[in-house]
PDB file of N, CA and C in Angstrom:
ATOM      1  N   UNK A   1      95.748   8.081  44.355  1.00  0.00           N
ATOM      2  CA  UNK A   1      96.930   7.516  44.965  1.00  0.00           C
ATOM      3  C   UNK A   1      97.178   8.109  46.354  1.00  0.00           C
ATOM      4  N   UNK A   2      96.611   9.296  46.095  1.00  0.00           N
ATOM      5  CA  UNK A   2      97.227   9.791  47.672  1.00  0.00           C
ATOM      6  C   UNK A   2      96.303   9.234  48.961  1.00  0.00           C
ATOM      7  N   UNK A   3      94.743   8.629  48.545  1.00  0.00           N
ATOM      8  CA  UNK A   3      93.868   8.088  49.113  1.00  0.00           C
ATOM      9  C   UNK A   3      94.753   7.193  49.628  1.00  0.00           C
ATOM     10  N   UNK A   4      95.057   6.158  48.965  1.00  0.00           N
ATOM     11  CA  UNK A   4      96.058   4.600  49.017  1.00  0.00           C
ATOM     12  C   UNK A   4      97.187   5.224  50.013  1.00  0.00           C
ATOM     13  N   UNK A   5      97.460   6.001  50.113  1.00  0.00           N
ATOM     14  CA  UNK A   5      98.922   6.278  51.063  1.00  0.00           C
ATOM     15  C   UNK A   5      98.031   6.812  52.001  1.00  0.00           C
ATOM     16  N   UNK A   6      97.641   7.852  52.327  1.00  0.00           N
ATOM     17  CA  UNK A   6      96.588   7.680  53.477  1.00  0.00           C
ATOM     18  C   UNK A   6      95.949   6.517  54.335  1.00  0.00           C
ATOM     19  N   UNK A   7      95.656   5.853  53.766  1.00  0.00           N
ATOM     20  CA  UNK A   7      95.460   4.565  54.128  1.00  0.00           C
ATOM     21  C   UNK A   7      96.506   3.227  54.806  1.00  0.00           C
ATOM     22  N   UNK A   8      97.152   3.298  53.953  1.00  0.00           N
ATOM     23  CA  UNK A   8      98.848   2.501  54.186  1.00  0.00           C
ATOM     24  C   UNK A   8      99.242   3.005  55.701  1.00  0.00           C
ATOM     25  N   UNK A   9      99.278   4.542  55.820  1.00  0.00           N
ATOM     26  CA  UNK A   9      99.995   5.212  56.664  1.00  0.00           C
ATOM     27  C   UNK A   9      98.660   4.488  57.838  1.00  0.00           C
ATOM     28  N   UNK A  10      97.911   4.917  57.470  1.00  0.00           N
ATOM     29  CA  UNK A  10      96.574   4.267  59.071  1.00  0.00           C
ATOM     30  C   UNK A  10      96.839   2.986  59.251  1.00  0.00           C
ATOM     31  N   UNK A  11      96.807   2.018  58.293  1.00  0.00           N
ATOM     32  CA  UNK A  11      97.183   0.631  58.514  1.00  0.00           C
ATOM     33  C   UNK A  11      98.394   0.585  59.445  1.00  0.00           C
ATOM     34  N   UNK A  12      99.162   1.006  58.844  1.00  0.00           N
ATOM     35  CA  UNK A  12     100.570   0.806  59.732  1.00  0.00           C
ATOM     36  C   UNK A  12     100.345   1.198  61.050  1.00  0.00           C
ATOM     37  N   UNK A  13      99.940   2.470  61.139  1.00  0.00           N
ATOM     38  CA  UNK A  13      99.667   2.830  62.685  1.00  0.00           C
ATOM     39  C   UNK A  13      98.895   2.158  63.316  1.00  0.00           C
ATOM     40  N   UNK A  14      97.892   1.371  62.932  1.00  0.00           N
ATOM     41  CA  UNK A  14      96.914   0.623  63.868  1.00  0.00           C
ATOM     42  C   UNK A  14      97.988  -0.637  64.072  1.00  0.00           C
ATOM     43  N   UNK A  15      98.314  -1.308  62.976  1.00  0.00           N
ATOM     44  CA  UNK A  15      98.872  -2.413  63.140  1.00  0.00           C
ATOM     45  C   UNK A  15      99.969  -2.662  64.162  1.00  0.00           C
ATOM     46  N   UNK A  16     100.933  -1.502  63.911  1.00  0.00           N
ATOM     47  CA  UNK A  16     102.146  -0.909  64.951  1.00  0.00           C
ATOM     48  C   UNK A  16     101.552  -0.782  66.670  1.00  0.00           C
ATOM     49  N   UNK A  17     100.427  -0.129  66.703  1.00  0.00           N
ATOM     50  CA  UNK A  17     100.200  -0.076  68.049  1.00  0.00           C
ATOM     51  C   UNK A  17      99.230  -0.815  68.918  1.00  0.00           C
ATOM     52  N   UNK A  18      98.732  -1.800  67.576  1.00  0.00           N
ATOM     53  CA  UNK A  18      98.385  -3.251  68.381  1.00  0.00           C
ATOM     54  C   UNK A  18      99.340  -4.157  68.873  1.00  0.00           C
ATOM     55  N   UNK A  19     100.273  -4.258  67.938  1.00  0.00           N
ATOM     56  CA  UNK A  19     101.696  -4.797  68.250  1.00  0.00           C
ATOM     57  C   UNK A  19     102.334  -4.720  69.712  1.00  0.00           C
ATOM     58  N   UNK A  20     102.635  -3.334  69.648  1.00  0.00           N
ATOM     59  CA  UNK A  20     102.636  -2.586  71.034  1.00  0.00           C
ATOM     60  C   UNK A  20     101.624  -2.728  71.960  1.00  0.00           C
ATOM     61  N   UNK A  21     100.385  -2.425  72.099  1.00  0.00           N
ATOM     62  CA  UNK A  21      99.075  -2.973  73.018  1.00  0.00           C
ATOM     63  C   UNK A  21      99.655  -4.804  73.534  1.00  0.00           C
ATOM     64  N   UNK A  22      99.801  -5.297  72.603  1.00  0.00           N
ATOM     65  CA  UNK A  22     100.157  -6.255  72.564  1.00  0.00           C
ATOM     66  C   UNK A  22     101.203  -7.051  73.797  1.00  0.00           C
ATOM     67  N   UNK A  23     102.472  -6.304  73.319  1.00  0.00           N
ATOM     68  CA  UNK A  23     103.507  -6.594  73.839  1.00  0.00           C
ATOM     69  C   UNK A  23     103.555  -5.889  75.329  1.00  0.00           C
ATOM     70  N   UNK A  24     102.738  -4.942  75.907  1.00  0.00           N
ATOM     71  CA  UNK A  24     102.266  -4.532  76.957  1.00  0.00           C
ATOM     72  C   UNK A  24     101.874  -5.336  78.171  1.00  0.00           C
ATOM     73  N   UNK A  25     100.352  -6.191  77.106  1.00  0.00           N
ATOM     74  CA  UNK A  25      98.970  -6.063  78.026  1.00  0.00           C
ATOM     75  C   UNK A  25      99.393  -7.590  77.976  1.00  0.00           C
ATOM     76  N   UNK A  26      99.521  -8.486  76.901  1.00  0.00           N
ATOM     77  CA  UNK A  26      99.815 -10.373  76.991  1.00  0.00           C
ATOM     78  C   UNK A  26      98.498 -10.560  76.303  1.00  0.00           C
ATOM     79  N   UNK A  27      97.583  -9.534  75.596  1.00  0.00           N
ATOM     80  CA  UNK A  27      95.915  -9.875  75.294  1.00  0.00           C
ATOM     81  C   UNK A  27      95.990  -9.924  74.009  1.00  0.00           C
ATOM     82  N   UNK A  28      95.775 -11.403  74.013  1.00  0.00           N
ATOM     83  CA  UNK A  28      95.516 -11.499  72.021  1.00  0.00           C
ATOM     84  C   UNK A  28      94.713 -11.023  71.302  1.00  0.00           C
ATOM     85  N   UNK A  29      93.618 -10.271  71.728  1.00  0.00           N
ATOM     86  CA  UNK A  29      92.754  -9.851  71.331  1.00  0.00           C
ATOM     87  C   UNK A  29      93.132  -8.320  70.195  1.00  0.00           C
ATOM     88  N   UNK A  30      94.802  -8.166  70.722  1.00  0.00           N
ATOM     89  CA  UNK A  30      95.137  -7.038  70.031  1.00  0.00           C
ATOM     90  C   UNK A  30      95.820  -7.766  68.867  1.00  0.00           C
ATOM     91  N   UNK A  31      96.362  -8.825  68.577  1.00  0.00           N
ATOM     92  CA  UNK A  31      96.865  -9.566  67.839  1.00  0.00           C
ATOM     93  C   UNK A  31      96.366  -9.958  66.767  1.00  0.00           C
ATOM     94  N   UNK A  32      94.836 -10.328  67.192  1.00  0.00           N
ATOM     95  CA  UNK A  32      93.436 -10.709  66.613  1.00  0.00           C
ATOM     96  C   UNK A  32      93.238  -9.239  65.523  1.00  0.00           C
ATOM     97  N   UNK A  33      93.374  -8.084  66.262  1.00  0.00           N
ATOM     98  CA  UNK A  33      92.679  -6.714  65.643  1.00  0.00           C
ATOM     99  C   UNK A  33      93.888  -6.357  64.293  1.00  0.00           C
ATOM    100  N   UNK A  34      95.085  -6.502  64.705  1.00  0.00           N
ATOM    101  CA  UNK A  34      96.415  -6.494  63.960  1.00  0.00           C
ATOM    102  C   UNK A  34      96.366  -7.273  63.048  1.00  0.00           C
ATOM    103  N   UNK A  35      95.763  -8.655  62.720  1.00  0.00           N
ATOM    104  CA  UNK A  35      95.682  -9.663  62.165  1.00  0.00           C
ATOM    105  C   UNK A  35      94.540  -9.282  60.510  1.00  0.00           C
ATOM    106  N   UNK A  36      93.463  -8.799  61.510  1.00  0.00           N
ATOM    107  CA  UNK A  36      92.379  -8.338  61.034  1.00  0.00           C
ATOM    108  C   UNK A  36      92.740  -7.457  60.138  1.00  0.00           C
ATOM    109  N   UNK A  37      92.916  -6.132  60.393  1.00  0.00           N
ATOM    110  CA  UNK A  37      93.304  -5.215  59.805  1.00  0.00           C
ATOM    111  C   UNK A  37      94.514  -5.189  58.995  1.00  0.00           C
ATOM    112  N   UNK A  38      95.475  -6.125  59.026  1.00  0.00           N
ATOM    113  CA  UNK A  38      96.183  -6.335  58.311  1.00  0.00           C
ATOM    114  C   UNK A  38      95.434  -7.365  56.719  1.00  0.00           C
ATOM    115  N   UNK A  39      94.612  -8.357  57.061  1.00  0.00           N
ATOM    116  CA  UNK A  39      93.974  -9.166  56.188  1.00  0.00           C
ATOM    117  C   UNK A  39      93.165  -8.277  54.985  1.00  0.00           C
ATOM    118  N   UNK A  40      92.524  -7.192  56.114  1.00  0.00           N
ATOM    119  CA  UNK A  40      91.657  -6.251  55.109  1.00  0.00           C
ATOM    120  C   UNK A  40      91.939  -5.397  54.365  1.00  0.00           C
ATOM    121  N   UNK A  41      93.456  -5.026  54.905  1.00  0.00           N
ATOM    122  CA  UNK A  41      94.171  -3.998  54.300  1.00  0.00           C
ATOM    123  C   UNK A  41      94.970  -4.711  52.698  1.00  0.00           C
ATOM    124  N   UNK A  42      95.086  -6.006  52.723  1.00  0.00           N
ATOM    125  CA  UNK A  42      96.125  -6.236  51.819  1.00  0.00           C
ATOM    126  C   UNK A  42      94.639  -6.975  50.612  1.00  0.00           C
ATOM    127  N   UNK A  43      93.456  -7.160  50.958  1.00  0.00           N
ATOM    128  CA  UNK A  43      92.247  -7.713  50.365  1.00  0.00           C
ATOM    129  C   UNK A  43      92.109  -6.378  49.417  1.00  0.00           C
ATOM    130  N   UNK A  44      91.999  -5.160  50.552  1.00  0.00           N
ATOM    131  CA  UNK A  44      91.694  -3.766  49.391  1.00  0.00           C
ATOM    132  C   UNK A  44      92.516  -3.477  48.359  1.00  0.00           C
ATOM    133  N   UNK A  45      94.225  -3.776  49.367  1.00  0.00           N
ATOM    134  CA  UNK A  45      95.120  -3.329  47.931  1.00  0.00           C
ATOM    135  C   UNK A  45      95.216  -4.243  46.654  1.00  0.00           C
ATOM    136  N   UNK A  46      94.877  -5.382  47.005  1.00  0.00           N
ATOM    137  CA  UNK A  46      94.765  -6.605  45.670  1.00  0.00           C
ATOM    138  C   UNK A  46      93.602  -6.024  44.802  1.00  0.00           C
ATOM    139  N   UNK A  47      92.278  -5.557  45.284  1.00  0.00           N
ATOM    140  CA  UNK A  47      91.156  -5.586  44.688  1.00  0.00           C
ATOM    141  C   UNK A  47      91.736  -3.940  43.672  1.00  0.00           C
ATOM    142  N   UNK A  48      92.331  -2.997  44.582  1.00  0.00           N
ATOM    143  CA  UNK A  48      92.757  -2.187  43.527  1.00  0.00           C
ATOM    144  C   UNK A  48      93.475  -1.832  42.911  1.00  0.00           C
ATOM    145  N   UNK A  49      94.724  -2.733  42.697  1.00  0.00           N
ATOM    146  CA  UNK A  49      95.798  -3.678  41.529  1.00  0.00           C
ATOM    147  C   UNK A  49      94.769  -4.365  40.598  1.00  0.00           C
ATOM    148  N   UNK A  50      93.816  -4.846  40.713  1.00  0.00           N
ATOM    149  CA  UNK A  50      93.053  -5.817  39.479  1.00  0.00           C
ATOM    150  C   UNK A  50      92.358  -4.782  38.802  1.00  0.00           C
ATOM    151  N   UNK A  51      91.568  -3.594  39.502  1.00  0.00           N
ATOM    152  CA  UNK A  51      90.841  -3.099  39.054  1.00  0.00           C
ATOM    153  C   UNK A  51      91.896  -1.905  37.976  1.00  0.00           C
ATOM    154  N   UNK A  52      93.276  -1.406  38.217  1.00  0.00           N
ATOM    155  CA  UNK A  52      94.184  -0.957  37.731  1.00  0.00           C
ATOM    156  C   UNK A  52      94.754  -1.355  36.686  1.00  0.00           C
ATOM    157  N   UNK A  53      94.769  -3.082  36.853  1.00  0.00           N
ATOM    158  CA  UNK A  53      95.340  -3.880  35.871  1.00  0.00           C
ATOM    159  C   UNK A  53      93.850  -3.824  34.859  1.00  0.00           C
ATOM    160  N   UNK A  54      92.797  -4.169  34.607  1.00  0.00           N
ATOM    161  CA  UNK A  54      91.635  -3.909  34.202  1.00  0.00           C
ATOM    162  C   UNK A  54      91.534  -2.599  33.402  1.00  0.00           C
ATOM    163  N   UNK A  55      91.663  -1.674  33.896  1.00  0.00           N
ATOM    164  CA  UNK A  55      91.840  -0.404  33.587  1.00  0.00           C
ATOM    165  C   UNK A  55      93.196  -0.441  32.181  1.00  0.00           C
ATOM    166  N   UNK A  56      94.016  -0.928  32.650  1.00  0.00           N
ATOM    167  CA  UNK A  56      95.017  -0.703  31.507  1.00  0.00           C
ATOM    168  C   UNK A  56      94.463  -1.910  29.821  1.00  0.00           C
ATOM    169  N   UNK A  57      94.118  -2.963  30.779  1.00  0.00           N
ATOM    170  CA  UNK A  57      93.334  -3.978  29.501  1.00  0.00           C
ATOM    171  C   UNK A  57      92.612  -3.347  28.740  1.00  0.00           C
ATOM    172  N   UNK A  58      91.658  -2.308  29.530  1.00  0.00           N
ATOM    173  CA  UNK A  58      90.290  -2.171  28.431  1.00  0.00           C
ATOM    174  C   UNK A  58      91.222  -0.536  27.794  1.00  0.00           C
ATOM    175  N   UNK A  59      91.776  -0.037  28.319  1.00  0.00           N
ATOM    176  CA  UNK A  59      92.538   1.111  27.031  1.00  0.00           C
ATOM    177  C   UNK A  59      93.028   0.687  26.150  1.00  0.00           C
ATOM    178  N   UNK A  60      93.902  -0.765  26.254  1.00  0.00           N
ATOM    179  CA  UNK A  60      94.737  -0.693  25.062  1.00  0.00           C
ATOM    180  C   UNK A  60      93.592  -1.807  24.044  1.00  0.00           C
TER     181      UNK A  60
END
């Protein structure tokens, strides 16, 4: 778990200061990276909710 919050916390910061890059420069390209990393970030946390939910199926 503390991996997963490690992570959260980087997401946010990249995402936050593309935002910012963003609102700076007028270059979507940071929007694009924010976009990105936001897509991949919420793909990992689904994949390890199923694998959690999985985990509780095969104990009981």
């Amino acid at each position: 778990m503390l991996l997963l919050r490690i992570i959260g916390i980087l997401v946010a910061i990249t995402v936050g200061s593309s935002v910012i890059a963003w609102l700076f420069t007028r270059d979507s390209r940071y929007l694009v990276l924010a976009g990105r990393v936001s897509k991949g970030a919420l793909f990992v946390a689904l994949a390890i909710l199923v694998l959690m939910a999985a985990e509780r199926l095969i104990i009981l």
